[in-house]
Protein backbone atom coordinates (compact mmCIF):
# COMPACT_ATOMS: atom_id res chain seq x y z
CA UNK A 1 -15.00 21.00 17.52
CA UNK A 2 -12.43 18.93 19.36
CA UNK A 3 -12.69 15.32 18.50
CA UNK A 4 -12.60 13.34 22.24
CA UNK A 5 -10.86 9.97 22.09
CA UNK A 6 -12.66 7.02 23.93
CA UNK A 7 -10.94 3.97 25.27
CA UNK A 8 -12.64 2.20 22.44
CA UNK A 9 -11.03 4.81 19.53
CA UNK A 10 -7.28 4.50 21.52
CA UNK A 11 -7.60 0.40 21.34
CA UNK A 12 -8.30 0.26 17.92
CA UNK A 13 -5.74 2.68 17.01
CA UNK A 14 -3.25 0.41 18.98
CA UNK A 15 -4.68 -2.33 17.49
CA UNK A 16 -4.40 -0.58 13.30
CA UNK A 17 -0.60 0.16 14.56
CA UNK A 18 -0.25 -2.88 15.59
CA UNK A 19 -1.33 -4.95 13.21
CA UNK A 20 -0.34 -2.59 10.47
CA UNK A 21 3.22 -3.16 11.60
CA UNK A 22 2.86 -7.26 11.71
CA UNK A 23 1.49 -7.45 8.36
CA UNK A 24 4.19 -5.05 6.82
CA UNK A 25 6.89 -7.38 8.43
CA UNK A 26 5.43 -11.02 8.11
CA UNK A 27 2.71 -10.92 5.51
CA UNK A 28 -0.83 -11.10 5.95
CA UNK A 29 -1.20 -14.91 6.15
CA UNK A 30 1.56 -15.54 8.67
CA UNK A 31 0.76 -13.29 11.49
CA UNK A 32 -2.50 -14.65 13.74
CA UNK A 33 -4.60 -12.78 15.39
CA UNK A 34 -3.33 -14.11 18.94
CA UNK A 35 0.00 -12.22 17.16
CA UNK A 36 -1.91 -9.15 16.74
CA UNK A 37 -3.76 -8.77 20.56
CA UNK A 38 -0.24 -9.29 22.24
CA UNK A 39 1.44 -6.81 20.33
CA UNK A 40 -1.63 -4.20 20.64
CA UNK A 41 -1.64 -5.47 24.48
CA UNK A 42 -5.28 -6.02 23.85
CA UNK A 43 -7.36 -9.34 24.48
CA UNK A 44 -9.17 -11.38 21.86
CA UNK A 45 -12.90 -10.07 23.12
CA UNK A 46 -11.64 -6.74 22.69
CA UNK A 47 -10.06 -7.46 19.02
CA UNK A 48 -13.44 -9.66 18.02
CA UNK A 49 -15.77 -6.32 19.26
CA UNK A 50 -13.84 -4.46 17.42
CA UNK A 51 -13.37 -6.54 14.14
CA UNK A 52 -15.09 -9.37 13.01
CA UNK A 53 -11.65 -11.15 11.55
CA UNK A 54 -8.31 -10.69 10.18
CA UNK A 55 -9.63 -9.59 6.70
CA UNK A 56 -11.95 -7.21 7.85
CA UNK A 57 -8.88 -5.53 9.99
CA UNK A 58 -6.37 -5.49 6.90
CA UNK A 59 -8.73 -3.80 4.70
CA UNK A 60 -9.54 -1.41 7.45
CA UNK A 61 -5.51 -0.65 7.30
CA UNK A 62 -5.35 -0.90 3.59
CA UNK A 63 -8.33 2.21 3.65
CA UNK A 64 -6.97 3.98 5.97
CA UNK A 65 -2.69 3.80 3.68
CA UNK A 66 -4.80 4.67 1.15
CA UNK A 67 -6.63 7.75 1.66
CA UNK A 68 -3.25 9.33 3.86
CA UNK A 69 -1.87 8.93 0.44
CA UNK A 70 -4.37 10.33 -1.63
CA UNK A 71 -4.77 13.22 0.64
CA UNK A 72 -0.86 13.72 0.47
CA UNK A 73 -0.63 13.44 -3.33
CA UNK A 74 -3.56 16.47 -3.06
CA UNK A 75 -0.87 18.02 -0.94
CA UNK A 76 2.14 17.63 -3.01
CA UNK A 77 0.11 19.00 -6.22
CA UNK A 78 -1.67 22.05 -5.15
CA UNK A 79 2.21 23.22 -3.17
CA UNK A 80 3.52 26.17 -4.36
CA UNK A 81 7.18 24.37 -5.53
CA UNK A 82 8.39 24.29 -9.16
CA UNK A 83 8.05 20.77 -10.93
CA UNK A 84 11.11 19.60 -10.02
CA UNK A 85 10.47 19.74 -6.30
CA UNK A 86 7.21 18.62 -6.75
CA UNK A 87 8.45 15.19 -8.66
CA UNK A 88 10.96 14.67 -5.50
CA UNK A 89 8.05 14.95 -3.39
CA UNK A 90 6.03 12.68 -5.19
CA UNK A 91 9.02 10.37 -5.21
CA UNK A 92 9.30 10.62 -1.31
CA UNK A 93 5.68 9.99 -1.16
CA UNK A 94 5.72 6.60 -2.71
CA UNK A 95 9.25 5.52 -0.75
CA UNK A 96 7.28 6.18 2.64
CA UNK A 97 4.24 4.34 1.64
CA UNK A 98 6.63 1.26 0.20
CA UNK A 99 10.11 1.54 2.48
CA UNK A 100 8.53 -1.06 4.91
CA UNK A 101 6.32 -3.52 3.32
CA UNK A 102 7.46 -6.96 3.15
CA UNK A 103 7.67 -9.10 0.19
CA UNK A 104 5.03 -11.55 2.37
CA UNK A 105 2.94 -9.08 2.22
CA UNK A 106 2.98 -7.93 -1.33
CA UNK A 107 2.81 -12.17 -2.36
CA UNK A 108 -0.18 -12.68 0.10
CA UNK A 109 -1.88 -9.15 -1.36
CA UNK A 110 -1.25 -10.04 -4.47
CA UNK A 111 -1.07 -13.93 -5.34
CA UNK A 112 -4.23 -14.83 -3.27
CA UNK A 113 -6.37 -14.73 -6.21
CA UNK A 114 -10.35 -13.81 -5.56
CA UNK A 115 -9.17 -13.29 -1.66
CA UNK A 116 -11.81 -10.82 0.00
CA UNK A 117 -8.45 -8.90 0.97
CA UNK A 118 -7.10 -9.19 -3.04
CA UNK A 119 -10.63 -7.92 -4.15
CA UNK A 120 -10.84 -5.20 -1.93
CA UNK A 121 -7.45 -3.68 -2.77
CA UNK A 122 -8.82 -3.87 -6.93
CA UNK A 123 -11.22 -1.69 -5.24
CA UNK A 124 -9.76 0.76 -3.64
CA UNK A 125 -6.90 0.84 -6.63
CA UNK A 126 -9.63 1.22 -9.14
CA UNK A 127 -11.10 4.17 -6.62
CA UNK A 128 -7.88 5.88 -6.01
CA UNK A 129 -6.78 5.43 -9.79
CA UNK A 130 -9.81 7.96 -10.65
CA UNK A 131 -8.96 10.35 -7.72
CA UNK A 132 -5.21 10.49 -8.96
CA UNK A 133 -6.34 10.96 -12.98
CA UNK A 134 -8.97 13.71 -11.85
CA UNK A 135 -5.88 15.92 -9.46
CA UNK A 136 -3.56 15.60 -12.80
CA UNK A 137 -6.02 16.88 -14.99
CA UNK A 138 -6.64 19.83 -12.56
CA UNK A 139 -2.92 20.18 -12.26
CA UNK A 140 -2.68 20.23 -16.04
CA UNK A 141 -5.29 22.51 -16.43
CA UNK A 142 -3.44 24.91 -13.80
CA UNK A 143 -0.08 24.33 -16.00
CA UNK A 144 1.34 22.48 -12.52
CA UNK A 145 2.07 19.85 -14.78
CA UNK A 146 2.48 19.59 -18.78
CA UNK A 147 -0.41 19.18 -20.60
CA UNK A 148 0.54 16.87 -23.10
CA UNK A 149 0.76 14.08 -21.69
CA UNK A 150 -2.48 11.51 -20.33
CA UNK A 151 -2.83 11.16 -16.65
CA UNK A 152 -4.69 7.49 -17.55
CA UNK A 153 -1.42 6.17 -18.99
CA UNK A 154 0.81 7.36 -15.96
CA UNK A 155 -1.83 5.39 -13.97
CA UNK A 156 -1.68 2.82 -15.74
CA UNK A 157 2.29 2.19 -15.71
CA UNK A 158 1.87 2.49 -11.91
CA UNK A 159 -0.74 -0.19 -11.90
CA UNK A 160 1.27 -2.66 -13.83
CA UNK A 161 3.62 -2.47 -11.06
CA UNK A 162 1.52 -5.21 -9.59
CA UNK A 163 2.34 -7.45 -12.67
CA UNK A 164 6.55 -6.63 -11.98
CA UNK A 165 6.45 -7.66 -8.12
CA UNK A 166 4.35 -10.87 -8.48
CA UNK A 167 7.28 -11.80 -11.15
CA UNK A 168 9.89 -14.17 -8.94
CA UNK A 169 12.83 -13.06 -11.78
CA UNK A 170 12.51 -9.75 -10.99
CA UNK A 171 11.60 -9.87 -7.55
CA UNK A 172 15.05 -11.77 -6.76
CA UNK A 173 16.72 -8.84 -8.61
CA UNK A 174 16.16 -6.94 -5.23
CA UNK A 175 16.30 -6.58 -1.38
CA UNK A 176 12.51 -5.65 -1.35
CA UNK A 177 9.48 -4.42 -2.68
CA UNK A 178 10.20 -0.85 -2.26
CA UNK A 179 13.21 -1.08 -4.10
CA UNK A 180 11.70 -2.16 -7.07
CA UNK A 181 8.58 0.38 -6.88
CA UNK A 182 10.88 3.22 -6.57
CA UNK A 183 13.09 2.08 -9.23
CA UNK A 184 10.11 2.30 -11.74
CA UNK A 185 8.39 5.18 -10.29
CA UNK A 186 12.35 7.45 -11.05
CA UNK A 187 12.26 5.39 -14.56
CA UNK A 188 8.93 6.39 -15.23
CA UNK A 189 9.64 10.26 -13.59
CA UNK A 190 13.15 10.86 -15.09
CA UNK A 191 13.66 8.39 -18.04
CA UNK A 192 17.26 6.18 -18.01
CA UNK A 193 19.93 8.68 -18.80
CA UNK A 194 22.44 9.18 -16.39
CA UNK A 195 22.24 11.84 -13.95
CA UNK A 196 23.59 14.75 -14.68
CA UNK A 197 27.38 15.60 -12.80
CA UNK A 198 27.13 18.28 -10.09
């Protein structure tokens, strides 16, 4: 069945793409919803029918990142591609979803302690966490992936990332966010000895 579009489902798309693209640039505290309805071309009725506030909109986004990933990671791991193709792709993976998020946005996401936007992305980490332990383990079993090893703790080192980009020593050690997240994620993937000559 062919899904129709309605003028409501192409204004809030504008308006996810939109705002999506503010937030990613400026943060989530900085950019106002007046910001947000000029950019999507929309006006503040329209944004307020659609979404009760700013928060409600950014989690909306955040859902939406989210489960693209999750159904990409599925992707990546049932491919038929040896395991060192695979590991680029799940490299490539987490560049995309971190090239072009802003250290405002990381700060506000992160710093804002017992924000409705904060608690909501514990949430959906805690939620995608257990969708990313259960694919290992089925990747495991299918020898995809070694078997020795426990998806939890891979999760885990992923998670702690949080922990690295809300430190200001660290941070000021690079040009972004995504620079430091795909620093640990080839750490974590290939260890620290130099690459091999070609």
């Amino acid at each position: 069945m062919v899904k129709v579009k309605t003028q409501k489902s192409t204004r809030e798309d504008g308006l996810i793409i939109a705002a999506k693209d503010l937030f990613w640039r400026f943060g989530f505290k900085k950019v106002t919803i007046e910001e947000i309805c000029k950019k999507a071309s929309i006006s503040k009725m329209t944004f307020y029918r659609l979404y009760p506030n700013k928060t409600e909109l950014a989690k909306r986004i955040l859902d939406i990142v989210i489960d693209d990933s999750l159904v990409k990671f599925r992707e990546i791991m049932e491919a038929d591609c040896d395991s060192g193709e695979r590991m680029r792709r799940m490299i490539q993976l987490k560049m995309e979803g971190t090239k072009e998020i802003s250290r405002e946005f990381i700060e506000d996401l992160y710093t804002d302690s017992g924000s409705q936007l904060q608690l909501h992305m514990l949430l959906k980490t805690k939620e995608s966490r257990e969708e990313i332990v259960s694919t290992i383990k089925k990747a495991q079993q299918s020898r995809v992936l070694r078997n020795g090893f426990k998806p939890e703790l891979l999760v885990a080192l992923s998670t702690q990332m949080t922990v690295l980009l809300e430190d200001k020593s660290i941070m000021a050690l690079y040009n972004s966010p995504s620079e430091i997240i795909m620093e640990l994620t080839n750490i974590v993937a290939y260890g620290i000895a130099p690459e091999k000559q070609k």
